[in-house]
C-alpha atoms as a PDB file:
ATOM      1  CA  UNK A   1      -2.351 -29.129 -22.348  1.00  0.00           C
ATOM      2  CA  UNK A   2      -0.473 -32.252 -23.783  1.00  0.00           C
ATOM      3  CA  UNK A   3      -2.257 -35.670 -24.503  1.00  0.00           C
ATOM      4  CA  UNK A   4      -4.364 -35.476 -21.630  1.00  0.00           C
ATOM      5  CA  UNK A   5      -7.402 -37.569 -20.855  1.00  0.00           C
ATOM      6  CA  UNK A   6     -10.326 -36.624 -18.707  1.00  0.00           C
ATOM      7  CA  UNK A   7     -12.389 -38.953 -17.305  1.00  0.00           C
ATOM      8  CA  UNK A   8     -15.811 -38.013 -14.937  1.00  0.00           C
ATOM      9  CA  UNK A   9     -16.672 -41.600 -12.998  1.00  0.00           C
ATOM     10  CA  UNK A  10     -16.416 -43.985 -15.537  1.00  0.00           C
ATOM     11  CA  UNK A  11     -17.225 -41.679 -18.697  1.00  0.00           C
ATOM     12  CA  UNK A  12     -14.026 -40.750 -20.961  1.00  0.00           C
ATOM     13  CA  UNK A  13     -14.699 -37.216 -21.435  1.00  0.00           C
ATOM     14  CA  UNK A  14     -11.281 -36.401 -23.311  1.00  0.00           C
ATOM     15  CA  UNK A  15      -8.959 -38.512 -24.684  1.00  0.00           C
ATOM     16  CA  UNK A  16      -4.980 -37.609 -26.213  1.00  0.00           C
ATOM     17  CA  UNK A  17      -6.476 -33.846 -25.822  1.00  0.00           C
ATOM     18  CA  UNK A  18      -3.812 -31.024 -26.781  1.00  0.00           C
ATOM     19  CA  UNK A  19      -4.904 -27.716 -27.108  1.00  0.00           C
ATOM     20  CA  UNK A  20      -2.897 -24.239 -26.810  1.00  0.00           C
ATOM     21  CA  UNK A  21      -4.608 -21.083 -25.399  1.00  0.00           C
ATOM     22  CA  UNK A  22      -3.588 -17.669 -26.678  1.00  0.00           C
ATOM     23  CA  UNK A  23      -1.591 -16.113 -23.417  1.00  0.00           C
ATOM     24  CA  UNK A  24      -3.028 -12.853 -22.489  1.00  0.00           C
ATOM     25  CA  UNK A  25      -6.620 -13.704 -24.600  1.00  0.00           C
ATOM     26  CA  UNK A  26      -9.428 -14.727 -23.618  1.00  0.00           C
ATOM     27  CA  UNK A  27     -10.809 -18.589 -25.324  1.00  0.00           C
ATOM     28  CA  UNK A  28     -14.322 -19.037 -24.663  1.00  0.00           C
ATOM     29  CA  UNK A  29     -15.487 -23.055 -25.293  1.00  0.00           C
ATOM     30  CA  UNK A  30     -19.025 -23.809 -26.657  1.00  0.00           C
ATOM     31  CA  UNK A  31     -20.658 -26.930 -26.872  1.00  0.00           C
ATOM     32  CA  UNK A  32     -23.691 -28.778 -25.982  1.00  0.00           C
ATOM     33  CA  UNK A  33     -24.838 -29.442 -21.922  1.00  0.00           C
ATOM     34  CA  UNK A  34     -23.011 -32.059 -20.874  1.00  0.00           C
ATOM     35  CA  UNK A  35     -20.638 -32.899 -23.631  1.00  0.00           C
ATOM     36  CA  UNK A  36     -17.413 -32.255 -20.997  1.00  0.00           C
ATOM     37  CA  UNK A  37     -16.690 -28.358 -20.950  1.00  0.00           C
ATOM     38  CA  UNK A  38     -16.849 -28.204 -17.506  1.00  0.00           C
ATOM     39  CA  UNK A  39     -14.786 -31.359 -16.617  1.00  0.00           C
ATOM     40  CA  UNK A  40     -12.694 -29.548 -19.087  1.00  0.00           C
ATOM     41  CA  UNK A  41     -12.218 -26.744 -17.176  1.00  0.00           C
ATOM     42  CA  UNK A  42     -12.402 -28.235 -13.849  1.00  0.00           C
ATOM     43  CA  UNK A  43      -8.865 -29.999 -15.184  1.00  0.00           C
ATOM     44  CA  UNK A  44      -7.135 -27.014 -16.242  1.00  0.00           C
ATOM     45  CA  UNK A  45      -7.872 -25.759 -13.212  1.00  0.00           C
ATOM     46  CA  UNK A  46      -6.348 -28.840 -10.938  1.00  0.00           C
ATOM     47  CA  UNK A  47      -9.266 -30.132  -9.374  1.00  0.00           C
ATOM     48  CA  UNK A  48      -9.561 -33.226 -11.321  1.00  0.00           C
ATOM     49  CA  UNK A  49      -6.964 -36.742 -10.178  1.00  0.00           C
ATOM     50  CA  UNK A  50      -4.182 -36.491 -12.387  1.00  0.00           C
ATOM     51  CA  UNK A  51      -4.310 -32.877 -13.660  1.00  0.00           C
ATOM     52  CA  UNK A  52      -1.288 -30.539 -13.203  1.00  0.00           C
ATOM     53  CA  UNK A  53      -2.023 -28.381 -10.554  1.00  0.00           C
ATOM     54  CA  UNK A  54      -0.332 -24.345 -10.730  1.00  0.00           C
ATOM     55  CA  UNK A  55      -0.401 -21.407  -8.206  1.00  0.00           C
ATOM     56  CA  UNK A  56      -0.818 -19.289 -11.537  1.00  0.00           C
ATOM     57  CA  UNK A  57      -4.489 -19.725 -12.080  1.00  0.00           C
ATOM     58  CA  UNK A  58      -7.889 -18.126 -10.045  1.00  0.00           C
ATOM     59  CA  UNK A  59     -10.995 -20.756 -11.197  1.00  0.00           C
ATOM     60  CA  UNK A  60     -14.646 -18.920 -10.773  1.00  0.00           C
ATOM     61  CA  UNK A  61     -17.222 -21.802 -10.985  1.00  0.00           C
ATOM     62  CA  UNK A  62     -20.887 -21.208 -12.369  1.00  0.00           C
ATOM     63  CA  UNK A  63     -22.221 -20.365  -9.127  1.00  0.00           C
ATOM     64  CA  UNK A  64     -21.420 -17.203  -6.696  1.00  0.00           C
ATOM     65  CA  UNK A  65     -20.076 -19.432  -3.994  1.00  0.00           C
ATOM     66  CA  UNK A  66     -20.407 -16.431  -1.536  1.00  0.00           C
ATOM     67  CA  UNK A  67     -20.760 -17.370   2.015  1.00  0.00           C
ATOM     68  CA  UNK A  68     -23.696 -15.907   3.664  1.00  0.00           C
ATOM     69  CA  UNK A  69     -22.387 -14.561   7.164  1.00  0.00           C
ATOM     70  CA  UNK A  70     -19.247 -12.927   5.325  1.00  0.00           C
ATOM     71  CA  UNK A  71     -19.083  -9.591   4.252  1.00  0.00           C
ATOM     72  CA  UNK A  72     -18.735  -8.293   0.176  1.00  0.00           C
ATOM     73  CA  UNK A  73     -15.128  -7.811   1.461  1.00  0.00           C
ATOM     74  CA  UNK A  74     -14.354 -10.750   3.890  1.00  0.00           C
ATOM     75  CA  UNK A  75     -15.624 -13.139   0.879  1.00  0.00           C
ATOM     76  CA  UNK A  76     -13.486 -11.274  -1.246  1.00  0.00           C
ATOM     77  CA  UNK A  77     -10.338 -11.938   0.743  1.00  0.00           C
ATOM     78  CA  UNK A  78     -11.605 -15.483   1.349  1.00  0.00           C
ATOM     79  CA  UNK A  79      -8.571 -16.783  -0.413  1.00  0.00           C
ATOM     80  CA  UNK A  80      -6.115 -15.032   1.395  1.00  0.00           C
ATOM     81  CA  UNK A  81      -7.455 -15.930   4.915  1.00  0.00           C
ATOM     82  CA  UNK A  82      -7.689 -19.470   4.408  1.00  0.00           C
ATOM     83  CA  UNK A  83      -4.300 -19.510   2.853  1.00  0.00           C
ATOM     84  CA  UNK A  84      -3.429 -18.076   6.696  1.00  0.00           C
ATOM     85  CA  UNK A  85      -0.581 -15.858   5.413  1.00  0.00           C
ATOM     86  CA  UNK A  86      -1.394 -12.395   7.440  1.00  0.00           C
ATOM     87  CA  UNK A  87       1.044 -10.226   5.532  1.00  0.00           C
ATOM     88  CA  UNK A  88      -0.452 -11.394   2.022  1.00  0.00           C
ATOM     89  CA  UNK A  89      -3.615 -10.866   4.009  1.00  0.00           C
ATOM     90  CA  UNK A  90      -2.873  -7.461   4.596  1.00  0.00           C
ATOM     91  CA  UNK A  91      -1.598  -6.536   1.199  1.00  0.00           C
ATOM     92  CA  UNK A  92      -4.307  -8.488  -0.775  1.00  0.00           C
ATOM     93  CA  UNK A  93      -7.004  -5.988   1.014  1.00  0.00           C
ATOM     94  CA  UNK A  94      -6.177  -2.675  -0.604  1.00  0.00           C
ATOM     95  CA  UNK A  95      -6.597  -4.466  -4.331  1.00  0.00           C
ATOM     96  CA  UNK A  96     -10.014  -5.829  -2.676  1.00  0.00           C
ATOM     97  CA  UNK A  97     -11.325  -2.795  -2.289  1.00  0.00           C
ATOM     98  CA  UNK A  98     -10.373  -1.696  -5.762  1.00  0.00           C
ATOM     99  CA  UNK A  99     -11.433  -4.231  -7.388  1.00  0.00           C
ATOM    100  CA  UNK A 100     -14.690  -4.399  -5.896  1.00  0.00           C
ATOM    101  CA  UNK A 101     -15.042  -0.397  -6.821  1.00  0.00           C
ATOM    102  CA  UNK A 102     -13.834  -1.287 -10.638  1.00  0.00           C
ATOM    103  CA  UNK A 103     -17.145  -3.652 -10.261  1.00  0.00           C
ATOM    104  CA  UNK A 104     -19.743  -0.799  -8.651  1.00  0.00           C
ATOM    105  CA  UNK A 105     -19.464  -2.751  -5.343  1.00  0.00           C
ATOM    106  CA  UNK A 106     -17.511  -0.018  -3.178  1.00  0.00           C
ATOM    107  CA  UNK A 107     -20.652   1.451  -1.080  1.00  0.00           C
ATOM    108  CA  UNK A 108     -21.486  -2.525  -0.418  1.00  0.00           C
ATOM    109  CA  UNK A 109     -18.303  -3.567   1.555  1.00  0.00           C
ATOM    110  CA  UNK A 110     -19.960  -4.490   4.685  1.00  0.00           C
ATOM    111  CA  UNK A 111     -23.243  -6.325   3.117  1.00  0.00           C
ATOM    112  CA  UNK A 112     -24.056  -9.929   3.448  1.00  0.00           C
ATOM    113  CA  UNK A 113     -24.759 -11.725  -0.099  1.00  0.00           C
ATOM    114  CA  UNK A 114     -28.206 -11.584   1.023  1.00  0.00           C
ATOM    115  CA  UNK A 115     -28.711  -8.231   0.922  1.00  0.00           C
ATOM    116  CA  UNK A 116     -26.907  -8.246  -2.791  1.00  0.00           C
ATOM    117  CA  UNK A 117     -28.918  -8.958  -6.268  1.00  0.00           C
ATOM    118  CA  UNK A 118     -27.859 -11.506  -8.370  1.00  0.00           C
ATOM    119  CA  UNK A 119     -25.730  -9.545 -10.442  1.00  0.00           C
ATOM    120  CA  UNK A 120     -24.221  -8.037  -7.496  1.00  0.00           C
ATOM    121  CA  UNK A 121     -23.392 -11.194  -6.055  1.00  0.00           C
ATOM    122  CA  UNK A 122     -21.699 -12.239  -9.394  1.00  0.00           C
ATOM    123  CA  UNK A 123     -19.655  -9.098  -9.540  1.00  0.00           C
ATOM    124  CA  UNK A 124     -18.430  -9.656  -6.170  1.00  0.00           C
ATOM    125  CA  UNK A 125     -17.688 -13.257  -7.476  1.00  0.00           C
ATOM    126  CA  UNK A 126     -15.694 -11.812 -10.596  1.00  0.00           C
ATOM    127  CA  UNK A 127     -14.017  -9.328  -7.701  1.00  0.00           C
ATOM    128  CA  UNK A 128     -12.670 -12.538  -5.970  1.00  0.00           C
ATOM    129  CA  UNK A 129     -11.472 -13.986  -8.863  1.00  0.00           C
ATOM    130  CA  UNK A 130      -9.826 -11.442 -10.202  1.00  0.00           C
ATOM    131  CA  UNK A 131      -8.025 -10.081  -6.487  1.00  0.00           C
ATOM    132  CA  UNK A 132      -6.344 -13.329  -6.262  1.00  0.00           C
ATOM    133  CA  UNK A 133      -4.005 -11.366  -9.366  1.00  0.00           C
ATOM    134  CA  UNK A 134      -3.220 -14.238 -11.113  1.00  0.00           C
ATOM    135  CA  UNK A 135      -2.357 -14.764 -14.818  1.00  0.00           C
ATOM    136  CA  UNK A 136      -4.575 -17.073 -15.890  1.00  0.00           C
ATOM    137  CA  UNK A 137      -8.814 -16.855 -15.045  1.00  0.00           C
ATOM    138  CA  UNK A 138     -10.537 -19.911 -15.791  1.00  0.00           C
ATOM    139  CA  UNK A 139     -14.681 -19.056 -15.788  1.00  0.00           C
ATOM    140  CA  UNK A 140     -17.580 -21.370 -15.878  1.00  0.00           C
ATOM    141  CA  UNK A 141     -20.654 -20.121 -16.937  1.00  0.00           C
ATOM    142  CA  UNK A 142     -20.396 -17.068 -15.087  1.00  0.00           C
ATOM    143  CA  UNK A 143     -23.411 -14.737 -16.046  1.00  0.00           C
ATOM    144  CA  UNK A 144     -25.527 -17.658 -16.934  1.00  0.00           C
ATOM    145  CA  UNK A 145     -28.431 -17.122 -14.208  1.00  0.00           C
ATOM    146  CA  UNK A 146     -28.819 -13.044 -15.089  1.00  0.00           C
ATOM    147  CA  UNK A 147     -30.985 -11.252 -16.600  1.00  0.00           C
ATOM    148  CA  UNK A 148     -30.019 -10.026 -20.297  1.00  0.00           C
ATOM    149  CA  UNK A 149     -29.172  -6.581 -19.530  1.00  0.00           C
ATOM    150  CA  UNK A 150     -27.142  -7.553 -16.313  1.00  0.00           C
ATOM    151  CA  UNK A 151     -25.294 -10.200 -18.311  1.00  0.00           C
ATOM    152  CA  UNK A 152     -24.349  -7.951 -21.261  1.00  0.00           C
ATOM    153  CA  UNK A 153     -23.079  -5.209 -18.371  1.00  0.00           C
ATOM    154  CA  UNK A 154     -20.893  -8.018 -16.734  1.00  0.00           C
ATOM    155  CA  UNK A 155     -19.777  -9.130 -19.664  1.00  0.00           C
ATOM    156  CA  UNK A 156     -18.318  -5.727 -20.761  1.00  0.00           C
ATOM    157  CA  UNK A 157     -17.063  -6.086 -17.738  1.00  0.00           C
ATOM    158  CA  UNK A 158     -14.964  -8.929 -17.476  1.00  0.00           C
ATOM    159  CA  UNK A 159     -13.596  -8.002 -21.051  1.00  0.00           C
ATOM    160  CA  UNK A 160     -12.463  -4.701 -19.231  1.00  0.00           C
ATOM    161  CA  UNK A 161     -10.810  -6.425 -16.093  1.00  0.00           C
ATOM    162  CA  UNK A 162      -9.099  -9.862 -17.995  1.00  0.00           C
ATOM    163  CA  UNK A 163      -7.514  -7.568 -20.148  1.00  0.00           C
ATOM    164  CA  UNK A 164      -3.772  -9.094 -20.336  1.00  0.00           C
ATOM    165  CA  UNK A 165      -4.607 -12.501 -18.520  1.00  0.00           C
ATOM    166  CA  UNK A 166      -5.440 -15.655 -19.975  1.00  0.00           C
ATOM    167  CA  UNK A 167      -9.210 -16.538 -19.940  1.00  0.00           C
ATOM    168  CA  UNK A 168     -10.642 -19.489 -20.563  1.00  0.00           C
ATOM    169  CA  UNK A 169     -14.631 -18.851 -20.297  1.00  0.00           C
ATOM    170  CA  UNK A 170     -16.922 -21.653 -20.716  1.00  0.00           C
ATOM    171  CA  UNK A 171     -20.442 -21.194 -22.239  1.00  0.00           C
ATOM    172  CA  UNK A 172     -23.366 -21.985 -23.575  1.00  0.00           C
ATOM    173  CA  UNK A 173     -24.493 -18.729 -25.210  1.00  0.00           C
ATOM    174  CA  UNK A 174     -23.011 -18.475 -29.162  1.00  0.00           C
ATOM    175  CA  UNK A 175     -22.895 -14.468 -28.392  1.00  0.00           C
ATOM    176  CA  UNK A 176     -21.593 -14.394 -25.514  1.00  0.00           C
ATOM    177  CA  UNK A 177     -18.589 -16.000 -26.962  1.00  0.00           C
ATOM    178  CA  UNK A 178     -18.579 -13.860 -30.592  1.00  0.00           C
ATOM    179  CA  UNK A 179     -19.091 -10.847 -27.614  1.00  0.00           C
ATOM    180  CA  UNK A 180     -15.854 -11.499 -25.319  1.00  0.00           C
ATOM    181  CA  UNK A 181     -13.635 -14.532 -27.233  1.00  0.00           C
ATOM    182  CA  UNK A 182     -10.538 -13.340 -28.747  1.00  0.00           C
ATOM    183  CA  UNK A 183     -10.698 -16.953 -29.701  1.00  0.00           C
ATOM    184  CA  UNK A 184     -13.675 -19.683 -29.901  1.00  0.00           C
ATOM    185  CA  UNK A 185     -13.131 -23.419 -29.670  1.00  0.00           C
ATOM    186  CA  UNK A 186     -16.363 -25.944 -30.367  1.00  0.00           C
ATOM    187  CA  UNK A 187     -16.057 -29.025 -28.266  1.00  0.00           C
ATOM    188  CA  UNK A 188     -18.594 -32.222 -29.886  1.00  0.00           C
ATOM    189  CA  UNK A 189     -18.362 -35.851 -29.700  1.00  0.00           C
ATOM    190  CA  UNK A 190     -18.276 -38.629 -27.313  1.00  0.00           C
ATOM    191  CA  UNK A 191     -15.106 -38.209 -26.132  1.00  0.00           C
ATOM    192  CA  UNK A 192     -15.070 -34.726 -27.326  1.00  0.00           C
ATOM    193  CA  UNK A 193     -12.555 -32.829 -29.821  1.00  0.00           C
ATOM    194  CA  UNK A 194     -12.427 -29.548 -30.200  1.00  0.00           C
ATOM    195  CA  UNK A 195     -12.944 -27.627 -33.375  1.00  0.00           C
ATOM    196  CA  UNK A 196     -10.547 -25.140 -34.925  1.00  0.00           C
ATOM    197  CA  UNK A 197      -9.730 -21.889 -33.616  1.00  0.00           C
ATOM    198  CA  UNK A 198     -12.269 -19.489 -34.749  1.00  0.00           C
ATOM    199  CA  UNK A 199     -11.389 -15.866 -34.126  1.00  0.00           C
ATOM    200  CA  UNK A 200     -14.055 -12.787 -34.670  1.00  0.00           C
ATOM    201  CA  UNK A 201     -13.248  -9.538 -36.072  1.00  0.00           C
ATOM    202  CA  UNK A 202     -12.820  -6.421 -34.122  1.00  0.00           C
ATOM    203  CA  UNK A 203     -12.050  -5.846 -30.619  1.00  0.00           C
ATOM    204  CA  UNK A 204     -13.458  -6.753 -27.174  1.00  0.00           C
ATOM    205  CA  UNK A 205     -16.089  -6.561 -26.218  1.00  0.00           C
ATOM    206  CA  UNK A 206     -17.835  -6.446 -29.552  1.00  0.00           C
ATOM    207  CA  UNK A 207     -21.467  -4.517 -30.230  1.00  0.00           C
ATOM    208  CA  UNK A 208     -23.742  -7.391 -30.320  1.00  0.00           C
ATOM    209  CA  UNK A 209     -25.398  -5.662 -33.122  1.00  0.00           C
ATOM    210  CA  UNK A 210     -22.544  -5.980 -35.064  1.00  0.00           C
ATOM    211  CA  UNK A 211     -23.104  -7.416 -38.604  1.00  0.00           C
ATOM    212  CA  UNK A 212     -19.859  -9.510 -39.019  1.00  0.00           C
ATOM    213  CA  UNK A 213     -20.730 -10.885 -36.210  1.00  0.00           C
ATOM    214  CA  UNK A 214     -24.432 -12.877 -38.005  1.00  0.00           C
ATOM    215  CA  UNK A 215     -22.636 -14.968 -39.693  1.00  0.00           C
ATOM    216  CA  UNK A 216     -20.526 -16.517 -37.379  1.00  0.00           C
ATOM    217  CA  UNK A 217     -23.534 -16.598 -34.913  1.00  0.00           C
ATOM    218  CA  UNK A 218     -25.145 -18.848 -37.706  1.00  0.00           C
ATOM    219  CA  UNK A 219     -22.136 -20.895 -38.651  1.00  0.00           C
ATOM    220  CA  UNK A 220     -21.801 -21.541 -34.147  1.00  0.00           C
ATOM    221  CA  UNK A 221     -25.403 -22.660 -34.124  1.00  0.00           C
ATOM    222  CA  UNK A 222     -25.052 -24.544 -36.950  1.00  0.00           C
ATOM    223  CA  UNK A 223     -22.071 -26.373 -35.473  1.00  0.00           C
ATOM    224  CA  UNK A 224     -24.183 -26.835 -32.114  1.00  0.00           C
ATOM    225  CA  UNK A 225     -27.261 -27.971 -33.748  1.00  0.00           C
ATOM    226  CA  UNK A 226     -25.363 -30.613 -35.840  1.00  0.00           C
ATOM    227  CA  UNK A 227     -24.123 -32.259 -32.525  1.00  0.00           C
ATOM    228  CA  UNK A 228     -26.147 -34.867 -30.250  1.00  0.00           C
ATOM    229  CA  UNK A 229     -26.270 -34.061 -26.723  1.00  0.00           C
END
């Protein structure tokens, strides 16, 4: 993005904003609750007046979005139907089903989201995202509401499936970011900038146990703490 502004109502999230994202990583953004990540995202993503809009990009928001009379698979294919092209339709629904077995949902095709868990519902959320096949996977917050082992399984994960697309995964959660981020932007102020790159050692997704990983842990808190909401 190139000297954009974002604005939500009458507050100037962003102003003369350029930032690059690494094609084929994943960029996860930090910062404090409502200091403009998601109006951030919500732009690269089109849905804001005056953004660039692109048939490249699949947007997964923070919450599952399922529709409760639709099947795992119907929801799935959501995209496709409402698009109303049949042979796409019919094409899309063999990667459906193999996505949703990549994410442990095959024996669930037929369920309502009711039926599902939470993290079930948010794999079959990921297995939308990622059937519409497109290059670049924008994420908000997207294993936010889970429970810590659930969230550390879907975060492995996504790391697995975005492999080779460009991510841009929005967060609040300093590991989660040192966990999946090939690269880690800080966004503070009022309107916001965003801090340099910082990119962790080793490979995706990293052992959350891993020792290089304390003291950029520290240094991201730090950062956070030293921001007003």
């Amino acid at each position: 993005m190139r000297d954009a502004s974002i604005a939500f109502g009458d507050r100037l999230v962003a102003r003369d904003l350029t930032l690059e994202f690494p094609a084929g990583r994943t960029t996860c953004l930090l910062g404090r609750s409502g200091v403009g990540k998601t109006s951030l995202l919500r732009w690269l993503a089109g849905l804001l007046p005056d953004a660039p809009r692109s048939q490249s990009i699949a947007y997964m928001a923070q919450s599952d979005l399922l529709l409760p009379w639709l099947s795992v698979l119907d929801n799935v294919l959501l995209g496709y139907r409402l698009r109303g092209d049949r042979a796409a339709l019919a094409a899309a629904e063999g990667r459906a089903r193999s996505v949703l077995a990549e994410v442990g949902l095959a024996g669930r095709l037929d369920d309502r989201p009711a039926e599902l868990s939470g993290g079930m519902r948010q794999r079959a959320a990921l297995a939308r995202t990622l059937c519409e096949d497109r290059p670049v996977v924008l994420m908000d917050e997207p294993f936010a509401h889970l429970d810590a082992v659930t969230r550390l399984d879907l975060q492995d994960l996504a790391a697995r499936l975005l492999v080779g697309r460009t991510a841009v995964l929005v967060t609040h959660d300093p590991l989660e970011a040192l966990r999946i981020g090939h690269q880690i932007r800080v966004l503070a102020g009022t309107p916001f900038v965003a801090g340099p790159p910082i990119e962790p050692p080793g490979e995706v997704p990293r052992d959350p146990a891993d020792p290089r990983l304390l003291g950029l842990h520290a240094r991201l808190v730090a950062e956070l703490r030293g921001f007003s909401p």
